[in-house]
PDB file of N, CA and C in Angstrom:
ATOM      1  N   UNK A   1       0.840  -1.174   0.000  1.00  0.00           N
ATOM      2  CA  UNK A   1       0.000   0.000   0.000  1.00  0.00           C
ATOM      3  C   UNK A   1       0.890   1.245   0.000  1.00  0.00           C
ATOM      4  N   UNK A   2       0.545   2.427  -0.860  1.00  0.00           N
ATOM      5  CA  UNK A   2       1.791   3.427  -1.248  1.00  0.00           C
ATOM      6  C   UNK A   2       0.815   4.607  -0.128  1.00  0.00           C
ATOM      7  N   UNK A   3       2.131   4.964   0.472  1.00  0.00           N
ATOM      8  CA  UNK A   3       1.823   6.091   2.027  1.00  0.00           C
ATOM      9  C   UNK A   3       2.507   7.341   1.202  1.00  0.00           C
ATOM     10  N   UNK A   4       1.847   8.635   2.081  1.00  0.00           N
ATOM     11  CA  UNK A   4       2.560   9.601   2.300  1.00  0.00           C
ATOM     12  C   UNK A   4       3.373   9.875   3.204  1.00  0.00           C
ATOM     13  N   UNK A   5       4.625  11.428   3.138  1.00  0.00           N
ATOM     14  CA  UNK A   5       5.695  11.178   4.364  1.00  0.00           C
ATOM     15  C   UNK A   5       5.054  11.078   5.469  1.00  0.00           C
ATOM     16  N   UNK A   6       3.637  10.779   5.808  1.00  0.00           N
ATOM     17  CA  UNK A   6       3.160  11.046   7.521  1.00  0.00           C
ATOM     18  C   UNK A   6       2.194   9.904   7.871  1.00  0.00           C
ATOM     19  N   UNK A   7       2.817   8.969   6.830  1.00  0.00           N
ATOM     20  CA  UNK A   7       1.835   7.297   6.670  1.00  0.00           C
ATOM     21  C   UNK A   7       0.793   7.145   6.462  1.00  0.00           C
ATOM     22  N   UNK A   8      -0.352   7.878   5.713  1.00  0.00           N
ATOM     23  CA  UNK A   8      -1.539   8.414   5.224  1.00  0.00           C
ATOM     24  C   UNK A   8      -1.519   7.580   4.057  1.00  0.00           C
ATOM     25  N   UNK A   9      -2.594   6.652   3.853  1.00  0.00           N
ATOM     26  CA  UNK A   9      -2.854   5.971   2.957  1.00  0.00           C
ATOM     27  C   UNK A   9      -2.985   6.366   1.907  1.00  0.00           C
ATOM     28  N   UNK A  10      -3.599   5.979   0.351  1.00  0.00           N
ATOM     29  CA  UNK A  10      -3.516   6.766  -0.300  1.00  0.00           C
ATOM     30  C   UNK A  10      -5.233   7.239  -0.073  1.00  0.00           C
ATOM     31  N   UNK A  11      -6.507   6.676   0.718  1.00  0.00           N
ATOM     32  CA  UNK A  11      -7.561   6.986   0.111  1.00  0.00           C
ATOM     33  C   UNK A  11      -7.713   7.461   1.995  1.00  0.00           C
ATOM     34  N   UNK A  12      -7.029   8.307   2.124  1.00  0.00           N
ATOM     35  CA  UNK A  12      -7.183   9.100   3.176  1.00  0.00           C
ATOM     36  C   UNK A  12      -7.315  10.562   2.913  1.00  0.00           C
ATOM     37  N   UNK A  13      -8.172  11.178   3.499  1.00  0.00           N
ATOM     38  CA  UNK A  13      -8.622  12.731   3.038  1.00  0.00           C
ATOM     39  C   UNK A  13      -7.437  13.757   3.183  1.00  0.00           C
ATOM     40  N   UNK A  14      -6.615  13.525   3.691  1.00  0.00           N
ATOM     41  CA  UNK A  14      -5.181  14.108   3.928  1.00  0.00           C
ATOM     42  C   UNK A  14      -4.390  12.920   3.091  1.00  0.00           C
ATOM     43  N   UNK A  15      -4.301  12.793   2.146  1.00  0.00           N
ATOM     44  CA  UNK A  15      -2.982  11.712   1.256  1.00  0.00           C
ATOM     45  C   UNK A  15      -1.934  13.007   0.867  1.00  0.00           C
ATOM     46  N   UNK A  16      -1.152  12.782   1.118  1.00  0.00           N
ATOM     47  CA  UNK A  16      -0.131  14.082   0.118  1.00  0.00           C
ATOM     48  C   UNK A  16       0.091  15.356   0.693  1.00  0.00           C
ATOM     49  N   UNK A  17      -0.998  15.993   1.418  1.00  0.00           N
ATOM     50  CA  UNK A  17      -1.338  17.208   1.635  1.00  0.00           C
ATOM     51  C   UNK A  17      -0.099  17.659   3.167  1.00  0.00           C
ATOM     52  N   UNK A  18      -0.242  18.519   3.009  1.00  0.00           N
ATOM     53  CA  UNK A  18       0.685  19.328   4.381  1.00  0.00           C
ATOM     54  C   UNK A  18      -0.393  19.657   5.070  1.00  0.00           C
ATOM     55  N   UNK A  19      -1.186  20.510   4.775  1.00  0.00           N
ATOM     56  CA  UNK A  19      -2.450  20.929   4.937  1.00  0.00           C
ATOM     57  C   UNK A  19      -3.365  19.781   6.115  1.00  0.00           C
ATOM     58  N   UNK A  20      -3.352  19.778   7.778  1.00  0.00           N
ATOM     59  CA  UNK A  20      -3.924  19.155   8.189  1.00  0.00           C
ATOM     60  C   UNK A  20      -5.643  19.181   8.171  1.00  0.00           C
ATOM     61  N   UNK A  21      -6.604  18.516   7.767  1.00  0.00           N
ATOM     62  CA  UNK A  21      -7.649  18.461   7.475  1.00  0.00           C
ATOM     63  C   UNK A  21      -8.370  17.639   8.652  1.00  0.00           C
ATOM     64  N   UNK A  22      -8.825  17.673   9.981  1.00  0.00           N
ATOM     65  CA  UNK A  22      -9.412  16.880  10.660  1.00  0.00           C
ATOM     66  C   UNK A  22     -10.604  16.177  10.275  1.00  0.00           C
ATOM     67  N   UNK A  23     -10.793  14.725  10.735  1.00  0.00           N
ATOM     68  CA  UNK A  23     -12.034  14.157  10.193  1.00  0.00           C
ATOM     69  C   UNK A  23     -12.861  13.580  11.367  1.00  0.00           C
ATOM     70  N   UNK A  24     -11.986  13.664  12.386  1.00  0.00           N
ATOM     71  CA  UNK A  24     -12.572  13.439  13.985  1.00  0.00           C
ATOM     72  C   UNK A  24     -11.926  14.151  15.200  1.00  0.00           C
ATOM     73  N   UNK A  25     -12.649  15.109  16.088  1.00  0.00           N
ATOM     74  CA  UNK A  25     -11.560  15.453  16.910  1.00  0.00           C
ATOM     75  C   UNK A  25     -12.150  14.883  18.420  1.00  0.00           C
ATOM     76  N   UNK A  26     -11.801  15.309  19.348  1.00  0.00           N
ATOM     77  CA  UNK A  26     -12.381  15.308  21.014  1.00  0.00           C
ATOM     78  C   UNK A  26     -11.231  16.206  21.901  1.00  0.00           C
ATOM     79  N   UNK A  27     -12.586  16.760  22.444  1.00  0.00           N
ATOM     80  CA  UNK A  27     -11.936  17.617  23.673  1.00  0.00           C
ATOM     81  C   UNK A  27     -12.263  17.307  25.012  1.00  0.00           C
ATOM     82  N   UNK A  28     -13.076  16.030  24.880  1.00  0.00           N
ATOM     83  CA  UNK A  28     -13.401  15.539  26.644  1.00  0.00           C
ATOM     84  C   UNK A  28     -12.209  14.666  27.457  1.00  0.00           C
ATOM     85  N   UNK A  29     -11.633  14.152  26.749  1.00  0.00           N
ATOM     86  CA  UNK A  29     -10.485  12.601  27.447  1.00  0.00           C
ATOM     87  C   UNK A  29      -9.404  13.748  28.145  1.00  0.00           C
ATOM     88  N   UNK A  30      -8.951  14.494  27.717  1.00  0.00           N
ATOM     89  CA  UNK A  30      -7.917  14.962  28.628  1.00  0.00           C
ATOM     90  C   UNK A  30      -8.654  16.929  28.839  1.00  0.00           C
ATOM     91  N   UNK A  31      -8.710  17.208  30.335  1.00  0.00           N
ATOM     92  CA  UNK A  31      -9.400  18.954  30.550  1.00  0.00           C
ATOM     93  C   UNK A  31      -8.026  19.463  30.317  1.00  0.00           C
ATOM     94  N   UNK A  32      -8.437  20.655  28.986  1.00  0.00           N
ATOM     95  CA  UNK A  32      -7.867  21.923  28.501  1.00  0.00           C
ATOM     96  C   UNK A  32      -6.936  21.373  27.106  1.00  0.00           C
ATOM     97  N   UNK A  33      -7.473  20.303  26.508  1.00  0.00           N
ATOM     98  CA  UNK A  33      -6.413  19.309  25.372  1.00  0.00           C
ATOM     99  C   UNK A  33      -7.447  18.639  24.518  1.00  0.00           C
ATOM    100  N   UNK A  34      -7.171  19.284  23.086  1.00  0.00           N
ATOM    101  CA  UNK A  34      -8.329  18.806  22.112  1.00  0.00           C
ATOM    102  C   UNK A  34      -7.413  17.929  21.203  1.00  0.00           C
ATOM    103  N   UNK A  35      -7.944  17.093  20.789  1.00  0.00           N
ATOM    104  CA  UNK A  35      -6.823  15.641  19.873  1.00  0.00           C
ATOM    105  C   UNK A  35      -7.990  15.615  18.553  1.00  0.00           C
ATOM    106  N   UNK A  36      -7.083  16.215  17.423  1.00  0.00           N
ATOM    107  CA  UNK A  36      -7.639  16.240  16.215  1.00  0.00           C
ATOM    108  C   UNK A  36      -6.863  14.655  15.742  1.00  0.00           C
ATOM    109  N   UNK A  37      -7.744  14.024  14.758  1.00  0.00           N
ATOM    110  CA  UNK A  37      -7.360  12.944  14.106  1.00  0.00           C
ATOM    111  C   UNK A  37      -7.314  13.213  12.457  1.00  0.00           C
ATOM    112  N   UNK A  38      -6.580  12.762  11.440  1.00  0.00           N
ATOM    113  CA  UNK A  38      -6.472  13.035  10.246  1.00  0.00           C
ATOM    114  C   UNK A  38      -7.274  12.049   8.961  1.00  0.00           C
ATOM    115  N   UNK A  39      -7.098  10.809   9.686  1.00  0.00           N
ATOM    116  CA  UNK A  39      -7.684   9.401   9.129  1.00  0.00           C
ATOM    117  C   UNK A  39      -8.256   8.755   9.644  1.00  0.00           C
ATOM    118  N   UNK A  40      -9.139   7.746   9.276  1.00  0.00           N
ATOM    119  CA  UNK A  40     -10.067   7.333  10.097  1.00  0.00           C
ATOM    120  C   UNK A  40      -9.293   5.759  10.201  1.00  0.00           C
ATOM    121  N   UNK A  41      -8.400   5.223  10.076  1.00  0.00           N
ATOM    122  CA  UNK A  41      -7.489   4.485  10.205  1.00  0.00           C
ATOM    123  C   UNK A  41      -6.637   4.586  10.522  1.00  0.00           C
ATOM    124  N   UNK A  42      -6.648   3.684  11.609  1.00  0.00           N
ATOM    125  CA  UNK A  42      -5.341   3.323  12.896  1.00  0.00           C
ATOM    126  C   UNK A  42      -4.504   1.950  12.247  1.00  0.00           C
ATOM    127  N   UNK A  43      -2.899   2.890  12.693  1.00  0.00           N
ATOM    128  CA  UNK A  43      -2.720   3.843  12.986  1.00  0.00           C
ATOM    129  C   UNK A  43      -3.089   5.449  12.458  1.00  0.00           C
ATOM    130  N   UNK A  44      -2.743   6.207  12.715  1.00  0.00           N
ATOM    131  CA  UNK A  44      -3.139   7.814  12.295  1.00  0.00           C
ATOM    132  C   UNK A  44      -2.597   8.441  13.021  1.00  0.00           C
ATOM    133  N   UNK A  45      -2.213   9.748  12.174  1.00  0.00           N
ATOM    134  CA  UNK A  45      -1.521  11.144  12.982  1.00  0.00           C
ATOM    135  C   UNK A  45      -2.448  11.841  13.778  1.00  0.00           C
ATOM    136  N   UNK A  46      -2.144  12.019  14.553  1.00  0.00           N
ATOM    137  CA  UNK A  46      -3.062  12.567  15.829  1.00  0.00           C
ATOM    138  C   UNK A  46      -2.362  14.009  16.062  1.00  0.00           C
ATOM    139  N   UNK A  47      -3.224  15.211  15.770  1.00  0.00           N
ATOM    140  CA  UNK A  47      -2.417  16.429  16.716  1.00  0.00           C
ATOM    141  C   UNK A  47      -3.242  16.803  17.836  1.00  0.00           C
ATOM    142  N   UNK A  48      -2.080  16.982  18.870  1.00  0.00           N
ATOM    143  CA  UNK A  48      -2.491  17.250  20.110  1.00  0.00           C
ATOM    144  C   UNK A  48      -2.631  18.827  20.601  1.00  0.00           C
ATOM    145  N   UNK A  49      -3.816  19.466  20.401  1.00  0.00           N
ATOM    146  CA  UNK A  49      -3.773  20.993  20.374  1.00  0.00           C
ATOM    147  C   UNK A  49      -3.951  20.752  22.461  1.00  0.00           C
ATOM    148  N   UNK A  50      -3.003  21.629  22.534  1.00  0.00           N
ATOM    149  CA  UNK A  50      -3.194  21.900  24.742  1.00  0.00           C
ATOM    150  C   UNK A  50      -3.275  23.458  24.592  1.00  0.00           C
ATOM    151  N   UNK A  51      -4.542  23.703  24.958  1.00  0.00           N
ATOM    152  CA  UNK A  51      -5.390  25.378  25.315  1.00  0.00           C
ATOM    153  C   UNK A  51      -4.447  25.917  26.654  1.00  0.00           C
ATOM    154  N   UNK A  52      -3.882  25.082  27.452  1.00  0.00           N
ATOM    155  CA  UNK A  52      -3.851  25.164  28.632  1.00  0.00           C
ATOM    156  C   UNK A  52      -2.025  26.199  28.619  1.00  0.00           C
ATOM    157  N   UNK A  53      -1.317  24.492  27.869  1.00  0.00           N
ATOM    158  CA  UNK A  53       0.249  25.159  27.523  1.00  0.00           C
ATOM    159  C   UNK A  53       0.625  26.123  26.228  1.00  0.00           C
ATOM    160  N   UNK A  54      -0.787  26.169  25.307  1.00  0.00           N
ATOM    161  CA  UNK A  54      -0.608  26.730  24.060  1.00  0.00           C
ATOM    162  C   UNK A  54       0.782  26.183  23.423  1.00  0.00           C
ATOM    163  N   UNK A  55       0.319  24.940  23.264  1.00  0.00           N
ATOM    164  CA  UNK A  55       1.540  24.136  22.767  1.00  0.00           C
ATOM    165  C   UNK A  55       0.275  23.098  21.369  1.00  0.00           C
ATOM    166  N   UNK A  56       1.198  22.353  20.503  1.00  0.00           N
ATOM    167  CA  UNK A  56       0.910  22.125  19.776  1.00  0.00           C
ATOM    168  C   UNK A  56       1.371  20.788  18.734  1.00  0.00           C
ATOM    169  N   UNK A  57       1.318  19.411  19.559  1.00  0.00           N
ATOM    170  CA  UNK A  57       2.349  18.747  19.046  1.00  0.00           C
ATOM    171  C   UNK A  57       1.519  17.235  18.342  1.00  0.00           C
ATOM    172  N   UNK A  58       2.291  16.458  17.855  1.00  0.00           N
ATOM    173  CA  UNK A  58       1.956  15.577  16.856  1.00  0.00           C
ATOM    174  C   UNK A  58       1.757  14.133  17.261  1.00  0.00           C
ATOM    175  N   UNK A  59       1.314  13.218  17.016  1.00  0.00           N
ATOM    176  CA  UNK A  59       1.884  11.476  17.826  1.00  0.00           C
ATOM    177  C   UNK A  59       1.127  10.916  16.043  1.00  0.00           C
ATOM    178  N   UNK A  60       1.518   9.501  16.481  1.00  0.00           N
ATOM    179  CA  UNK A  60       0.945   8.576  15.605  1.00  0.00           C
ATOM    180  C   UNK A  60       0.778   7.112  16.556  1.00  0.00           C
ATOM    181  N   UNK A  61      -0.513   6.868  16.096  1.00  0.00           N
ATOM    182  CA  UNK A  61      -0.978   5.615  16.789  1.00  0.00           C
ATOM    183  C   UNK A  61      -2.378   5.600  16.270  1.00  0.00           C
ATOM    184  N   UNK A  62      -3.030   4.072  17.438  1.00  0.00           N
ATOM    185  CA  UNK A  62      -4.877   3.993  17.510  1.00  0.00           C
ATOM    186  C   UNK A  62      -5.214   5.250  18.266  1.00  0.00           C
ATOM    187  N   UNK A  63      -6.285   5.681  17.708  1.00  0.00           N
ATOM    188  CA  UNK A  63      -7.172   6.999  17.910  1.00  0.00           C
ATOM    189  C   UNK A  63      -7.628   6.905  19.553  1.00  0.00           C
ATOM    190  N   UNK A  64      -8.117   5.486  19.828  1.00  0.00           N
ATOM    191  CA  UNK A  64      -8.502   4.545  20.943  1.00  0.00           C
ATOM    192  C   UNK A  64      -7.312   5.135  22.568  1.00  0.00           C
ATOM    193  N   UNK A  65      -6.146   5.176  21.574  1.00  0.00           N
ATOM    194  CA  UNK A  65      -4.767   5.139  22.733  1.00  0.00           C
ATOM    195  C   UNK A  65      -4.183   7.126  22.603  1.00  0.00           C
ATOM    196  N   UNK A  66      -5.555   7.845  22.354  1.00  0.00           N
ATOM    197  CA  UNK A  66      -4.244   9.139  21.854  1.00  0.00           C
ATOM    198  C   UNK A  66      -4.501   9.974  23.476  1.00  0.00           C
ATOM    199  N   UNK A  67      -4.962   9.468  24.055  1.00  0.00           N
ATOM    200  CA  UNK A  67      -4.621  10.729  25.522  1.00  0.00           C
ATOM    201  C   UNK A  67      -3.194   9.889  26.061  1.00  0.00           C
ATOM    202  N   UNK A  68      -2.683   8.394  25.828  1.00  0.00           N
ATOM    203  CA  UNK A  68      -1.688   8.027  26.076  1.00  0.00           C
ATOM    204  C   UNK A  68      -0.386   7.585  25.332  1.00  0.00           C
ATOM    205  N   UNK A  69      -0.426   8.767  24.172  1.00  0.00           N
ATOM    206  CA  UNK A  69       0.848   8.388  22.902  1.00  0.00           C
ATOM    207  C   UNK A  69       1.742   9.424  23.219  1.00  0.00           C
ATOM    208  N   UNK A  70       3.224   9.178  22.675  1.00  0.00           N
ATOM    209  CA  UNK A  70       3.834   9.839  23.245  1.00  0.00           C
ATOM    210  C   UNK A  70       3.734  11.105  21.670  1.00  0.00           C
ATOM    211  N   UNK A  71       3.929  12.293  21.810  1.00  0.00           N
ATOM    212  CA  UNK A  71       4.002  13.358  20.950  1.00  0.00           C
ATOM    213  C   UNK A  71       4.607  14.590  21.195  1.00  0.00           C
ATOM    214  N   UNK A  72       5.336  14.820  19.735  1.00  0.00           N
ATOM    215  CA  UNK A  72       6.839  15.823  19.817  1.00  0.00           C
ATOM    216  C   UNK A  72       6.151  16.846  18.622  1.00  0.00           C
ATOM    217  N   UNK A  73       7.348  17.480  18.455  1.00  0.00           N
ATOM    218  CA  UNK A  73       6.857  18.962  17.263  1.00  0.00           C
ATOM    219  C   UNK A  73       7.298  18.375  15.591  1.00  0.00           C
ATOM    220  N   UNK A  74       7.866  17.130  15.605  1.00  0.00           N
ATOM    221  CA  UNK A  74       7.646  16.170  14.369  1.00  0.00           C
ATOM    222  C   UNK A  74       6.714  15.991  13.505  1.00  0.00           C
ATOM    223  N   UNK A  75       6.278  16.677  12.383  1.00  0.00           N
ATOM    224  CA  UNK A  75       5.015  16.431  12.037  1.00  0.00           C
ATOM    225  C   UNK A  75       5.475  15.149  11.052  1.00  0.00           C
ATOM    226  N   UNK A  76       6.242  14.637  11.184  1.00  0.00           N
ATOM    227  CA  UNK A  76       7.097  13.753   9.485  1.00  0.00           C
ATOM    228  C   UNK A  76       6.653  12.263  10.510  1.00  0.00           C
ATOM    229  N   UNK A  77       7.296  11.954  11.300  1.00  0.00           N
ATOM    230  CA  UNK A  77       6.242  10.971  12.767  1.00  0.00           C
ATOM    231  C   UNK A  77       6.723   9.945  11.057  1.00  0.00           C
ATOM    232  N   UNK A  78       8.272   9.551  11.349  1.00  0.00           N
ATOM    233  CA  UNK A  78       8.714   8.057  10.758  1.00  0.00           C
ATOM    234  C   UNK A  78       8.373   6.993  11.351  1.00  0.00           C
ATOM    235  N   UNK A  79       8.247   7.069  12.590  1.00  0.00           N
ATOM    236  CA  UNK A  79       8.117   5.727  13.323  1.00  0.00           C
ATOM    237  C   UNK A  79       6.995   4.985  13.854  1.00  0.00           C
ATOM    238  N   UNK A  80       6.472   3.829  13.942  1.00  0.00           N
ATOM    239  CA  UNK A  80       5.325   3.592  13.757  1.00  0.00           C
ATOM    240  C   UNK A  80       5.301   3.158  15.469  1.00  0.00           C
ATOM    241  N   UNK A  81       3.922   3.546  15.344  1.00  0.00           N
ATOM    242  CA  UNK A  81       3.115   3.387  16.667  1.00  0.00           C
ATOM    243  C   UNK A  81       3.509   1.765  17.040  1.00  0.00           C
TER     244      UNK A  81
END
């Protein structure tokens, strides 16, 4: 199956794009921390927006596991969950 640099399938609404496009987010699992998802297949890039630290960082994993993935300012996220 042919990925983009951020492991995005090809029939994922973000394939190719830089441009993050959310297709699911939640702001209840962690107070003051909203977790946008890109694909609806896990694994998936997950960004972790925090209201709290006004910080702004990236993970890849199951959607299931994202209040407990680890995430850096990497948006390229080579390594698989």
């Amino acid at each position: 199956m042919q990925k983009d640099k951020f492991g995005r399938p090809a029939n994922s609404i973000n394939y190719g794009l830089e441009k993050f496009t959310a297709v699911e987010w939640d702001s209840t699992t962690t107070p003051g921390v909203t977790y946008l998802r890109g694909d609806y297949a896990d694994p998936c890039v997950i960004k972790r927006i925090d209201t709290v630290n006004h910080t702004i960082k990236w993970g890849k994993g199951a959607w299931a596991n994202r209040a407990s993935l680890n995430y850096g300012n990497d948006r390229i996220l080579n390594v698989e969950a």
